[in-house]
Protein backbone atom coordinates (compact mmCIF):
# COMPACT_ATOMS: atom_id res chain seq x y z
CA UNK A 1 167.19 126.86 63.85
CA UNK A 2 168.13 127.56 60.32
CA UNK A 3 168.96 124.50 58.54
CA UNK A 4 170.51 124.77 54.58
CA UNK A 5 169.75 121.49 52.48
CA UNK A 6 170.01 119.29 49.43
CA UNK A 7 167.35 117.47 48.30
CA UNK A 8 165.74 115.58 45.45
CA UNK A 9 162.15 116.63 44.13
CA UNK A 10 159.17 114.38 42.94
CA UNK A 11 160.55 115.10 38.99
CA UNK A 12 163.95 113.92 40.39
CA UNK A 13 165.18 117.48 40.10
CA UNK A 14 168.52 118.29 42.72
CA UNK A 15 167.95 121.20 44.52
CA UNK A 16 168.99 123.49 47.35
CA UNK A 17 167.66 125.80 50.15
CA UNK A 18 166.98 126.82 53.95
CA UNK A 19 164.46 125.85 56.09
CA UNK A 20 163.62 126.85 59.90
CA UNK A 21 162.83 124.08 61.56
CA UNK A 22 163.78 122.93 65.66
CA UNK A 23 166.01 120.16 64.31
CA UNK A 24 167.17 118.18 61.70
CA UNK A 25 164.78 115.51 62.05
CA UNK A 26 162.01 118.11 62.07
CA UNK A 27 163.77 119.66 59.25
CA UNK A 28 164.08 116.47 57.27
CA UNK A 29 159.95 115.59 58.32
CA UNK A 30 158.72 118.53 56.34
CA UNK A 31 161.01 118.17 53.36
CA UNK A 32 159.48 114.57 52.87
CA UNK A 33 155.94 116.03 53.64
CA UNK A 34 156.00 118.42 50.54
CA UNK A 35 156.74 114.79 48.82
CA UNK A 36 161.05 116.05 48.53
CA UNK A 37 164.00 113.49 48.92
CA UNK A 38 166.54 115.42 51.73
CA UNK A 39 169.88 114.23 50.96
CA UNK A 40 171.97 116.52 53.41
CA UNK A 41 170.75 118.70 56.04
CA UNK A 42 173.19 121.39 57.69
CA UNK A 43 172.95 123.88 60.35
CA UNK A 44 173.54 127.61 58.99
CA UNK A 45 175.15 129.29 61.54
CA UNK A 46 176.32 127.87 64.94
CA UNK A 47 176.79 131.86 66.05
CA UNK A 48 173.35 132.70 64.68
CA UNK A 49 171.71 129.09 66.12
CA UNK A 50 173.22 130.33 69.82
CA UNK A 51 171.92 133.84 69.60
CA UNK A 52 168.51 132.66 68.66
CA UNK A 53 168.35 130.05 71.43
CA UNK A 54 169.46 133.49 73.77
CA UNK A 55 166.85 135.55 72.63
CA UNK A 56 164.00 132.26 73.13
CA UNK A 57 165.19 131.80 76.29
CA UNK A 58 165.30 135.33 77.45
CA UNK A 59 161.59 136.76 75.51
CA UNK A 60 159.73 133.17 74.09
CA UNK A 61 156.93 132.79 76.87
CA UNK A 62 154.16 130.19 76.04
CA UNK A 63 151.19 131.89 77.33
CA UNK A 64 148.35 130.52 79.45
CA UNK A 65 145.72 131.30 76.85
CA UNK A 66 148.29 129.31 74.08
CA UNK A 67 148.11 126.00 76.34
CA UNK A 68 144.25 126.23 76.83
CA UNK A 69 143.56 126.84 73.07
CA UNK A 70 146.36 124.14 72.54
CA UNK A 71 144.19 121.47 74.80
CA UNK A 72 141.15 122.44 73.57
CA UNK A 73 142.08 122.08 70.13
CA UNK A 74 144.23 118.48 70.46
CA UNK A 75 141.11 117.00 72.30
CA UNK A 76 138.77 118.21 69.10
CA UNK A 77 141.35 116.62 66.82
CA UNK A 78 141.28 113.08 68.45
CA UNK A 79 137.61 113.23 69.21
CA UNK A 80 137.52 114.02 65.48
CA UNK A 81 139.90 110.56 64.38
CA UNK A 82 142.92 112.25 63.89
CA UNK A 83 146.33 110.41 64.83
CA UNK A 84 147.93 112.03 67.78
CA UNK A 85 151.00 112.60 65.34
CA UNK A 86 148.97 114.37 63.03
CA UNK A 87 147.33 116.51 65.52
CA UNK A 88 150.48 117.26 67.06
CA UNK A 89 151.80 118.61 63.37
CA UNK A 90 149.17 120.46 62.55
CA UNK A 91 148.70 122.80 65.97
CA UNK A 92 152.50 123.15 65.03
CA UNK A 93 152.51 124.57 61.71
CA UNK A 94 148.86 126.66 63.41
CA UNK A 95 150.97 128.54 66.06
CA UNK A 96 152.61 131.89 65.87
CA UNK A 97 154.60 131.40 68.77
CA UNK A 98 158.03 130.66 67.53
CA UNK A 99 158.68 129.11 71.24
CA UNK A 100 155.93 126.81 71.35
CA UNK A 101 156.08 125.57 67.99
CA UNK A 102 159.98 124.31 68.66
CA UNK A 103 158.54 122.81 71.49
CA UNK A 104 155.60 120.89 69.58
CA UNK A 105 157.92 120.11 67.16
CA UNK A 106 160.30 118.47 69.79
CA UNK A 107 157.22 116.68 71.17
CA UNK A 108 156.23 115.38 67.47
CA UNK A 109 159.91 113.83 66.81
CA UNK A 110 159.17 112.40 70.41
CA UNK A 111 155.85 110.74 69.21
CA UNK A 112 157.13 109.47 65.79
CA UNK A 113 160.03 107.72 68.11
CA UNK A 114 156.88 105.50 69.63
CA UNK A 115 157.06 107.55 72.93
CA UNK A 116 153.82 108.70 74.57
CA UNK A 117 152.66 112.35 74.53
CA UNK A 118 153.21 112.68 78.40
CA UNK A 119 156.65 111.91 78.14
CA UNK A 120 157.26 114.78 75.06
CA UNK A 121 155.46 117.12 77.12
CA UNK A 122 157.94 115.82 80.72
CA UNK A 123 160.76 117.14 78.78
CA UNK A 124 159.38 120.65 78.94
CA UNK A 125 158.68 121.55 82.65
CA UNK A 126 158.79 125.17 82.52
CA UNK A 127 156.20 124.84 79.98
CA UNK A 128 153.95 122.05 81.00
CA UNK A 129 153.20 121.63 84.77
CA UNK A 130 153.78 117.91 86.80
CA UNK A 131 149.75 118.53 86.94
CA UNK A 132 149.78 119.02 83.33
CA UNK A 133 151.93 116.13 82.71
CA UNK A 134 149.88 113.49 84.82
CA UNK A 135 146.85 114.20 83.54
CA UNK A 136 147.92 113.74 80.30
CA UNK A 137 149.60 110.55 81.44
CA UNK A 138 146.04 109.04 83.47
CA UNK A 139 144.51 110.02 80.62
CA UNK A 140 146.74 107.78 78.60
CA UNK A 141 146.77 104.61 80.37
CA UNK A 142 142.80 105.30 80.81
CA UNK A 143 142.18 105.72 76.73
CA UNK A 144 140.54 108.76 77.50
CA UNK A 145 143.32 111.28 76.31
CA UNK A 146 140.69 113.73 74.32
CA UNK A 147 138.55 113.93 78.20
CA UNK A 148 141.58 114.26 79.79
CA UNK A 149 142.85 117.27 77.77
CA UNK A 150 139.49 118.49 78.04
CA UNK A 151 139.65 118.62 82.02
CA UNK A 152 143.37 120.09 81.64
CA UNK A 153 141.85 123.05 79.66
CA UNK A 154 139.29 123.86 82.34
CA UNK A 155 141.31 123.19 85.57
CA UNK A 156 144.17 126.05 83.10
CA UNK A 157 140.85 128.07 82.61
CA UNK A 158 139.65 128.23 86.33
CA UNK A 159 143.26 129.27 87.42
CA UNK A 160 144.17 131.40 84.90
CA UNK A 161 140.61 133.41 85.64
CA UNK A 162 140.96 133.63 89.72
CA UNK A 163 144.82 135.01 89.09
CA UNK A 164 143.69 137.67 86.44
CA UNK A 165 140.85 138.42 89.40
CA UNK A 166 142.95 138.88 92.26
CA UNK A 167 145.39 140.66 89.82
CA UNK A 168 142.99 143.02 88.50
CA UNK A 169 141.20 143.85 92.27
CA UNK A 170 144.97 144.37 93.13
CA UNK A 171 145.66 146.92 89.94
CA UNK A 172 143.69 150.22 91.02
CA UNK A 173 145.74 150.41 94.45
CA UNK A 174 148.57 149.64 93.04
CA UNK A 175 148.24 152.53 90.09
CA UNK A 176 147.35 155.07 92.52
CA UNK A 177 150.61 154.21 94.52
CA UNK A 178 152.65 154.53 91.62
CA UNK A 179 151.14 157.57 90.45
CA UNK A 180 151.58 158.98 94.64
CA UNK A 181 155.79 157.82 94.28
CA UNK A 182 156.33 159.63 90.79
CA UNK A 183 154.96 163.10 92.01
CA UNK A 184 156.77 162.53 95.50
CA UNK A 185 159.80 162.07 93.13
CA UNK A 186 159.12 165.33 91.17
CA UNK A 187 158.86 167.46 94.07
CA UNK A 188 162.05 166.27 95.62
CA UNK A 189 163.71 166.89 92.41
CA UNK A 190 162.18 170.33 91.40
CA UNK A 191 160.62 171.85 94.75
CA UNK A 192 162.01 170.52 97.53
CA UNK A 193 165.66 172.65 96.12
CA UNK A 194 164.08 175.44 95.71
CA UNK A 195 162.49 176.44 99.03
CA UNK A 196 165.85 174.34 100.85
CA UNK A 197 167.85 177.74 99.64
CA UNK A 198 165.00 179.64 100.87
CA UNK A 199 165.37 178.13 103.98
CA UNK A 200 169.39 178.41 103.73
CA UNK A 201 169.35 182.12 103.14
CA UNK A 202 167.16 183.31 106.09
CA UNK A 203 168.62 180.96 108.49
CA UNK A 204 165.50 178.97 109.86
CA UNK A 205 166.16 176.25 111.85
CA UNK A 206 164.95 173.22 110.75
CA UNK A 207 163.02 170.53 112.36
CA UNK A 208 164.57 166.77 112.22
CA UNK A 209 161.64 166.00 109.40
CA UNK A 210 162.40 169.30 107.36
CA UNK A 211 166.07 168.47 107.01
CA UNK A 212 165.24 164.67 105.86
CA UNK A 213 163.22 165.27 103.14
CA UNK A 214 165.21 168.55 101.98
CA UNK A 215 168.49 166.46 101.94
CA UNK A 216 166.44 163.90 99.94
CA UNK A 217 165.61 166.50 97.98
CA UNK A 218 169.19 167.52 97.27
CA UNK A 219 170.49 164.10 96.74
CA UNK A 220 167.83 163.52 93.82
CA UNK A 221 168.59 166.93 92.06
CA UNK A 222 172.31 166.72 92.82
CA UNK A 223 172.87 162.96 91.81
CA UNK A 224 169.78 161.44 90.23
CA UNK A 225 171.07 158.56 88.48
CA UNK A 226 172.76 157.38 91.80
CA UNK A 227 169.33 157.88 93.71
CA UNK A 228 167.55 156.01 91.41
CA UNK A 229 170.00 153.13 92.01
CA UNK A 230 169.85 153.28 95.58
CA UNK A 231 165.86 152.76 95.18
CA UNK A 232 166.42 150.03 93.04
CA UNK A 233 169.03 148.72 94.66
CA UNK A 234 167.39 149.23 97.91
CA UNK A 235 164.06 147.14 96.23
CA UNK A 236 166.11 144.51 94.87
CA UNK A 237 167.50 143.29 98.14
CA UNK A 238 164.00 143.59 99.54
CA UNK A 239 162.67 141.21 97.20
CA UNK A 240 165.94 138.71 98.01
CA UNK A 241 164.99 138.84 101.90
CA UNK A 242 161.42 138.39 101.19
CA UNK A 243 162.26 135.61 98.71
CA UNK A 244 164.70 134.06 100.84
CA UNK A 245 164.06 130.52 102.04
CA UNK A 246 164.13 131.74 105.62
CA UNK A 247 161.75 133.89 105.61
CA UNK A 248 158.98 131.77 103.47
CA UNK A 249 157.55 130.34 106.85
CA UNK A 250 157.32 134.20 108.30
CA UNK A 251 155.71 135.85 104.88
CA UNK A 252 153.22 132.90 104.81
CA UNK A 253 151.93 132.60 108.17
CA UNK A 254 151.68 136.33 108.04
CA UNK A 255 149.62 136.17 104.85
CA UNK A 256 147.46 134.01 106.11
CA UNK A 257 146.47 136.00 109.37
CA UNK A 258 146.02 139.58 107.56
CA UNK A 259 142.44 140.80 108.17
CA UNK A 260 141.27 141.08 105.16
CA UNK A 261 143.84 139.36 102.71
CA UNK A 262 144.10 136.59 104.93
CA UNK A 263 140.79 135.12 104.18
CA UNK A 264 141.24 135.82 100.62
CA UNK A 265 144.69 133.79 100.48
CA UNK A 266 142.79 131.14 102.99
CA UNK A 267 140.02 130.61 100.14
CA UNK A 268 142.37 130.94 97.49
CA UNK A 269 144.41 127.83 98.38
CA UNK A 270 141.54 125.97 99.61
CA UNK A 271 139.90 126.25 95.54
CA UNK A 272 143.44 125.64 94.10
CA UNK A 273 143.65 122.79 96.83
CA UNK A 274 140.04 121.37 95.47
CA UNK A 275 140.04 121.62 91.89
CA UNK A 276 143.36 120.10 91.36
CA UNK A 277 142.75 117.20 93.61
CA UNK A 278 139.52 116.88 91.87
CA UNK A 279 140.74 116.91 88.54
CA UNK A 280 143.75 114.27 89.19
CA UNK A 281 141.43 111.59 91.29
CA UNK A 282 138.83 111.77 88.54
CA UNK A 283 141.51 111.41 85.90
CA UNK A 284 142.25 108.25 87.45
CA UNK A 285 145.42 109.37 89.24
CA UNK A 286 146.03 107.51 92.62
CA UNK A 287 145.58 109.54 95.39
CA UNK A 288 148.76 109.58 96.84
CA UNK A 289 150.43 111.19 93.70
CA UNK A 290 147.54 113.33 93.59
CA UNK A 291 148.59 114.90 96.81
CA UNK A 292 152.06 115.12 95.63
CA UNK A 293 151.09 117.16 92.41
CA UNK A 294 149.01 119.61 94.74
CA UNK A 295 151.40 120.18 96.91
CA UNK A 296 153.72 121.89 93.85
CA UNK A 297 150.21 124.08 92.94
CA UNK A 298 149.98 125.48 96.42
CA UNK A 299 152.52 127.94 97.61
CA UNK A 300 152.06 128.49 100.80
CA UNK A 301 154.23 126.32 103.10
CA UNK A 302 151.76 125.91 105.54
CA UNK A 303 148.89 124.20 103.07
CA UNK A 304 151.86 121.70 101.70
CA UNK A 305 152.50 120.79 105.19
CA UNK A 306 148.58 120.03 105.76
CA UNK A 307 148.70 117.89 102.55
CA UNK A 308 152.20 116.36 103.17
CA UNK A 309 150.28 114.99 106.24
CA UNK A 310 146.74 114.07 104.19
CA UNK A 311 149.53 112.24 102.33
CA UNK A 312 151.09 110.04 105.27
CA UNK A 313 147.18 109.43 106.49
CA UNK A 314 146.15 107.71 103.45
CA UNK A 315 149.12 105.55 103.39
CA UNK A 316 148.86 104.10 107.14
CA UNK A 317 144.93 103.71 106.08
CA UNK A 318 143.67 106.56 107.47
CA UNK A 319 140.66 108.60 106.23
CA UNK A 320 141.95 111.29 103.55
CA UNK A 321 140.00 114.26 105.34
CA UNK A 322 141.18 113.90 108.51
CA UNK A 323 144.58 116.33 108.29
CA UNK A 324 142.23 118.86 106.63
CA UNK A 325 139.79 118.70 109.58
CA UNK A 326 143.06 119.07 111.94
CA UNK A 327 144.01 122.13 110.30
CA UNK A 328 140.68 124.34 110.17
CA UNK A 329 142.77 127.50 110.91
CA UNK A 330 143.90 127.12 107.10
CA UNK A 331 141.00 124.67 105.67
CA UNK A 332 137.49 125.82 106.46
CA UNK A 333 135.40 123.00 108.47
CA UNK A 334 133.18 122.70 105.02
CA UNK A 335 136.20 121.34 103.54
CA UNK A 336 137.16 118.70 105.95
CA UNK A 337 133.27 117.61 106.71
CA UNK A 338 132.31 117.13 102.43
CA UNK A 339 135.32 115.26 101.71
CA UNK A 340 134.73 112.92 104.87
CA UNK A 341 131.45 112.62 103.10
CA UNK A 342 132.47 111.97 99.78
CA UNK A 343 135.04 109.38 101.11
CA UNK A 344 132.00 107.80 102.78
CA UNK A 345 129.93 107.67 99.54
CA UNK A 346 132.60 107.30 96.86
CA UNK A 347 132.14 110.22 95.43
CA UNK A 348 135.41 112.37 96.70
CA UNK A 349 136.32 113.86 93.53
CA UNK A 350 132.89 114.86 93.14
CA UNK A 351 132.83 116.68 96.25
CA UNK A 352 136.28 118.31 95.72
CA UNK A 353 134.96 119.87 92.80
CA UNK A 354 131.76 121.11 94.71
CA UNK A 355 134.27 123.04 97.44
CA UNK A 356 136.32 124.23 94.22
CA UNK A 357 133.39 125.90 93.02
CA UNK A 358 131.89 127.38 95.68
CA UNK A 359 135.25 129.02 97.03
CA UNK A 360 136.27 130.29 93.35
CA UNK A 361 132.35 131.85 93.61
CA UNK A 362 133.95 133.59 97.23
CA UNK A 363 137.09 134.59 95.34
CA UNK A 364 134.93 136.04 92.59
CA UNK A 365 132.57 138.11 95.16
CA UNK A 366 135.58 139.62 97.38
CA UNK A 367 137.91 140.44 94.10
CA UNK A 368 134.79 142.41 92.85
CA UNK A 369 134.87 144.72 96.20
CA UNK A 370 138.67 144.17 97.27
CA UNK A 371 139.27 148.10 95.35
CA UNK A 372 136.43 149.28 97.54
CA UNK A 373 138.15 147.74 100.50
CA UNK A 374 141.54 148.64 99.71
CA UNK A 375 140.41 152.39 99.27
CA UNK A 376 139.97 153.78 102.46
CA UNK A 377 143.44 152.17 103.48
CA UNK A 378 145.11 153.64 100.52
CA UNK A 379 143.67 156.82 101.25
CA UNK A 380 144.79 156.94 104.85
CA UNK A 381 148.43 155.99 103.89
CA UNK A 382 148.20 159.02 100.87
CA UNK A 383 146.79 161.62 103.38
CA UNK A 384 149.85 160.39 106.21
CA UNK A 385 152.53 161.11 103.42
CA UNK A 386 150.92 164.18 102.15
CA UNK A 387 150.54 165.80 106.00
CA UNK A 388 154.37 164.18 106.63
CA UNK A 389 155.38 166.54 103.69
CA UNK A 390 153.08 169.43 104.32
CA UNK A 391 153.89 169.74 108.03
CA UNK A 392 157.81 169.29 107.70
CA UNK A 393 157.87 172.00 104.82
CA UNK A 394 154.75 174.40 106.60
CA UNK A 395 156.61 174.66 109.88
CA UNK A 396 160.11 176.29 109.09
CA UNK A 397 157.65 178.97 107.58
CA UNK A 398 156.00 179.56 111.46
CA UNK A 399 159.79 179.91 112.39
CA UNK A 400 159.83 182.64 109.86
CA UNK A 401 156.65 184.66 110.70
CA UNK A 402 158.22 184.55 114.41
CA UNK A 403 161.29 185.99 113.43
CA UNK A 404 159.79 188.47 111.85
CA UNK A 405 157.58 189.44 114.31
């Protein structure tokens, strides 16, 4: 927000100005910390304030990589003796994200109120995860805030990796499929017309296949703009259904039982499953709520079912590992056998982290060969579209050669 104000200088001189600040109190906070008196502090604009908020909402993202340096960099600063306050101020006035400096400015008023850091960072959920949040909180009530934001930056690390991973492995296929739709597009537009009047003038007969892609054909030369609203129409209520909360249960049981992205998704959620259970319980977080926090990290249904369960086991007094040893079609048996073990020997978060890392290693091995994989599959589905295309258009010609004849 733009703020104009009034305000008295060290000489005792009046003076006037702007100043961008989130609000007035922030405003008023960094007149006094260039050693001014504010005496009145207005907003600018109320139109301009509302259009600004608009355009935050709409493009200011806080990236993953601005939280981990953000983490990283708080922990140095109170390792190094600096108030939380101060810390807080300076990665504010450090950041050139306009979005996440309102927001450690919010969190800094919050902290010179007396509240805690976890319950600034609560206010901004979108932002900072329930994971986030806790952590911060255990590491709080533990006096071990620096270690805790320490942990935070590696558990954001690990995740942010295994996504860009599966992301990348998932990029080549997706290119080439692109690439295949844009020159299917073309020659409907451009070729598809031209030998449909070829076919018109002699006559042929066309096969069922012939006349569906030469009226698609004509319908994306003839009226383009509404084609390319009926695909994007046509894609936008496919995402609805898929997103829809009926079909969740479907979309993720199927996930889980495709041949080769099944185990992929399997190992994915069992690492995500580990290292945030791992990084809560050694944070000090009871392991109840620790369960609760995982379950919002996982998305498939199935896996928050297993640890609603894990959940209602610890609370009657049961052993922690028994739902995950109940449910090996989703949790590997390793899983379920080392954390019976490290309930055993007191050392559960220890072992979490153990499955964490050896399934992220998995992850990292079948990203690295998911293109090769993919390939053969993509290739199959390319060659069935271009011998769809070739055979509908070659045939009409056979038609004409007979004719002829």
């Amino acid at each position: 927000m733009i703020f104009t104000y009034k305000a008295k200088s060290k000489k005792g001189e009046f003076f006037e100005g702007k100043i961008d600040a989130f609000d007035r109190f922030a405003a008023a906070r960094e007149l006094i910390s260039q050693g001014n008196m504010p005496l009145s502090i207005f907003i600018q604009s109320h139109q301009n304030e509302a259009i600004d908020d608009l355009f935050q909402k709409i493009f200011g993202k806080v990236k993953m990589s601005e939280k981990i340096i953000f983490t990283r960099n708080l922990s140095g600063m109170l390792k190094a003796g600096l108030s939380l306050s101060r810390a807080i101020s300076v990665l504010e006035k450090q950041t050139k994200n306009k979005t996440f400096g309102n927001i450690l400015s919010a969190i800094h008023t919050e902290i010179d109120k007396g509240e805690s850091l976890s319950f600034g960072l609560a206010k901004f959920p979108k932002v900072f995860s329930k994971l986030f949040v806790s952590m911060v909180k255990a590491g709080e009530e533990s006096g071990n805030l620096s270690g805790s934001l320490i942990e935070i930056g590696i558990n954001l690390e690990k995740s942010n990796a295994i996504t860009k991973k599966v992301k990348g492995a998932l990029m080549y296929p997706g290119v080439i499929l692109s690439v295949m739709v844009l020159i299917g597009v073309l020659m409907l537009m451009f070729v598809v017309p031209t030998l449909s009047k070829t076919f018109t003038e002699l006559g042929v007969d066309l096969p069922a296949s012939t006349r569906l892609i030469i009226n698609t054909g004509n319908l994306f030369s003839s009226h383009p703009i509404y084609a390319f609203l009926g695909i994007f129409g046509i894609a936008g209520l496919l995402v609805l259904f898929f997103r829809a909360k009926v079909m969740k249960p479907i979309f993720d049981k199927i996930v889980v039982r495709l041949p080769m992205i099944g185990t992929l998704a399997k190992e994915l959620n069992t690492a995500r499953t580990a290292r945030t259970l791992a990084s809560l319980i050694s944070s000090g977080v009871p392991i109840t709520r620790a369960v609760e926090i995982t379950s919002d990290v996982v998305q498939n249904i199935y896996y928050k079912e297993v640890l609603a369960k894990a959940k209602s086991s610890v609370e009657k007094g049961a052993p922690f590992s028994a739902a995950f040893k109940n449910h090996t079609e989703l949790y590997p048996i390793m899983v379920g056998e080392m954390m019976e073990v490290g309930e055993e020997t007191g050392k559960l978060s220890d072992m979490l982290l153990e499955i964490a890392i050896f399934y992220e290693g998995e992850i990292e091995n079948k990203t690295k060969n998911l293109s090769t994989i993919i390939e053969p599959l993509l290739m199959v589905f390319i060659g069935g579209a271009v011998g769809f295309f070739a055979i509908s258009m070659i045939s009409p010609m056979y038609s004409i050669m007979d004719n002829i004849k």
